[in-house]
Protein backbone atom coordinates (compact mmCIF):
# COMPACT_ATOMS: atom_id res chain seq x y z
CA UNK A 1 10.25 13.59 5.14
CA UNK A 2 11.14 11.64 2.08
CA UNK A 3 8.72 9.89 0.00
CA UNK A 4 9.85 6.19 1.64
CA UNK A 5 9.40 7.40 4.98
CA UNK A 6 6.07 6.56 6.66
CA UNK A 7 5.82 8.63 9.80
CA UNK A 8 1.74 8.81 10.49
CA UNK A 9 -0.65 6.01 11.15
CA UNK A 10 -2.49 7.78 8.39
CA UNK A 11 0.19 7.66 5.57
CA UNK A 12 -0.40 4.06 4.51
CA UNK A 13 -3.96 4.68 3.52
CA UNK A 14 -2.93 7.64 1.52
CA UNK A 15 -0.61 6.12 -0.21
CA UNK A 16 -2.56 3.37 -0.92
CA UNK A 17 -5.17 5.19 -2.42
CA UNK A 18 -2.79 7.12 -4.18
CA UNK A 19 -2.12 3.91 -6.01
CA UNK A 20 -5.18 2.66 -6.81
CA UNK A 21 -6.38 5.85 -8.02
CA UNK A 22 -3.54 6.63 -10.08
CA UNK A 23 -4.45 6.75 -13.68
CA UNK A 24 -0.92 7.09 -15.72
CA UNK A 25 0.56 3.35 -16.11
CA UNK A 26 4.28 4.82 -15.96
CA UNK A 27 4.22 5.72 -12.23
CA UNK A 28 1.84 3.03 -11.00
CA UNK A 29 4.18 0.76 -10.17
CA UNK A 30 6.35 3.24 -8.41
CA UNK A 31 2.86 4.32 -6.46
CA UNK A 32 1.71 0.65 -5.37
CA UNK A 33 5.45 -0.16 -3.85
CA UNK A 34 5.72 2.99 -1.68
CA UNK A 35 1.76 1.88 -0.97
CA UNK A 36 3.05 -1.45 -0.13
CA UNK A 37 5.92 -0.32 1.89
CA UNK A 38 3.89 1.65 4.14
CA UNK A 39 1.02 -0.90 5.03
CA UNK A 40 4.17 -3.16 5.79
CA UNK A 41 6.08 -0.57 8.00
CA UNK A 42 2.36 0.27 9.57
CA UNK A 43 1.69 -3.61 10.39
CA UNK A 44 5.03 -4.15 12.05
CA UNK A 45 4.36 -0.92 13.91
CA UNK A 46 0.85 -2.53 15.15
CA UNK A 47 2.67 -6.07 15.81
CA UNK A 48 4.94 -4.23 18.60
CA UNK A 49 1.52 -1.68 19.96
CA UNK A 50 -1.69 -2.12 20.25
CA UNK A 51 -3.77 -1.57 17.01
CA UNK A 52 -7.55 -2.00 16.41
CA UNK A 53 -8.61 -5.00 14.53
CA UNK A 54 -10.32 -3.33 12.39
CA UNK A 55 -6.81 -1.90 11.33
CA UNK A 56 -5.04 -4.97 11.11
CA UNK A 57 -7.89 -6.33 8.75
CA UNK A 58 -7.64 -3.36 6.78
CA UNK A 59 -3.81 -3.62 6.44
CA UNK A 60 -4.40 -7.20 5.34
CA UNK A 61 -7.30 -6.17 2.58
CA UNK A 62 -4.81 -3.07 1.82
CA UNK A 63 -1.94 -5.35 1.05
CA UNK A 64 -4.05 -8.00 -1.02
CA UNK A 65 -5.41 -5.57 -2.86
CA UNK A 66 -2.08 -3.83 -3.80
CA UNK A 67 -0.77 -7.07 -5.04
CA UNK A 68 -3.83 -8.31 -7.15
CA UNK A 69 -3.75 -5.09 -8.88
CA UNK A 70 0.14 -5.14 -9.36
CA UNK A 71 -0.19 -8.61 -10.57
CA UNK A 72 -3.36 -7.39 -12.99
CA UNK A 73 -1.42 -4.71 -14.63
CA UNK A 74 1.18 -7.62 -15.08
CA UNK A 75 -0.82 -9.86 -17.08
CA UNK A 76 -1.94 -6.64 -18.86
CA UNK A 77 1.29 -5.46 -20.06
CA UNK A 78 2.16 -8.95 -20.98
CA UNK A 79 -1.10 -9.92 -22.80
């Protein structure tokens, strides 16, 4: 399994936490697009199955998350 391939329900929460948690600015970037890749790839797998809502919201706060922080580290670089 390559790093871009998401092939558990699971995955998308590791990654994700992988990113948040990561601590060297060089590869967070890297980190937060395979995270956002995979809660993407998990919420079109939950559009065609049944999912939980409670996963669905989570996807949702995942991917918000992912792309205030991306956008904080941003401002950060460029302030």
């Amino acid at each position: 399994m390559t790093r871009n391939q998401v092939t558990s329900h699971g995955d998308w929460k590791t990654l994700y936490r992988a990113a948040i948690l990561e601590t060297n600015k060089s590869v967070i970037p890297q980190k937060v697009s395979e995270a956002e890749r995979a809660v993407l790839a998990r919420g079109r797998e939950l559009f065609y199955s049944a999912g939980t809502h409670e996963e669905r919201e989570s996807l949702e706060d995942a991917l918000y998350a992912l792309r205030a922080f991306r956008s904080a580290l941003e401002h950060a670089d460029a302030g």
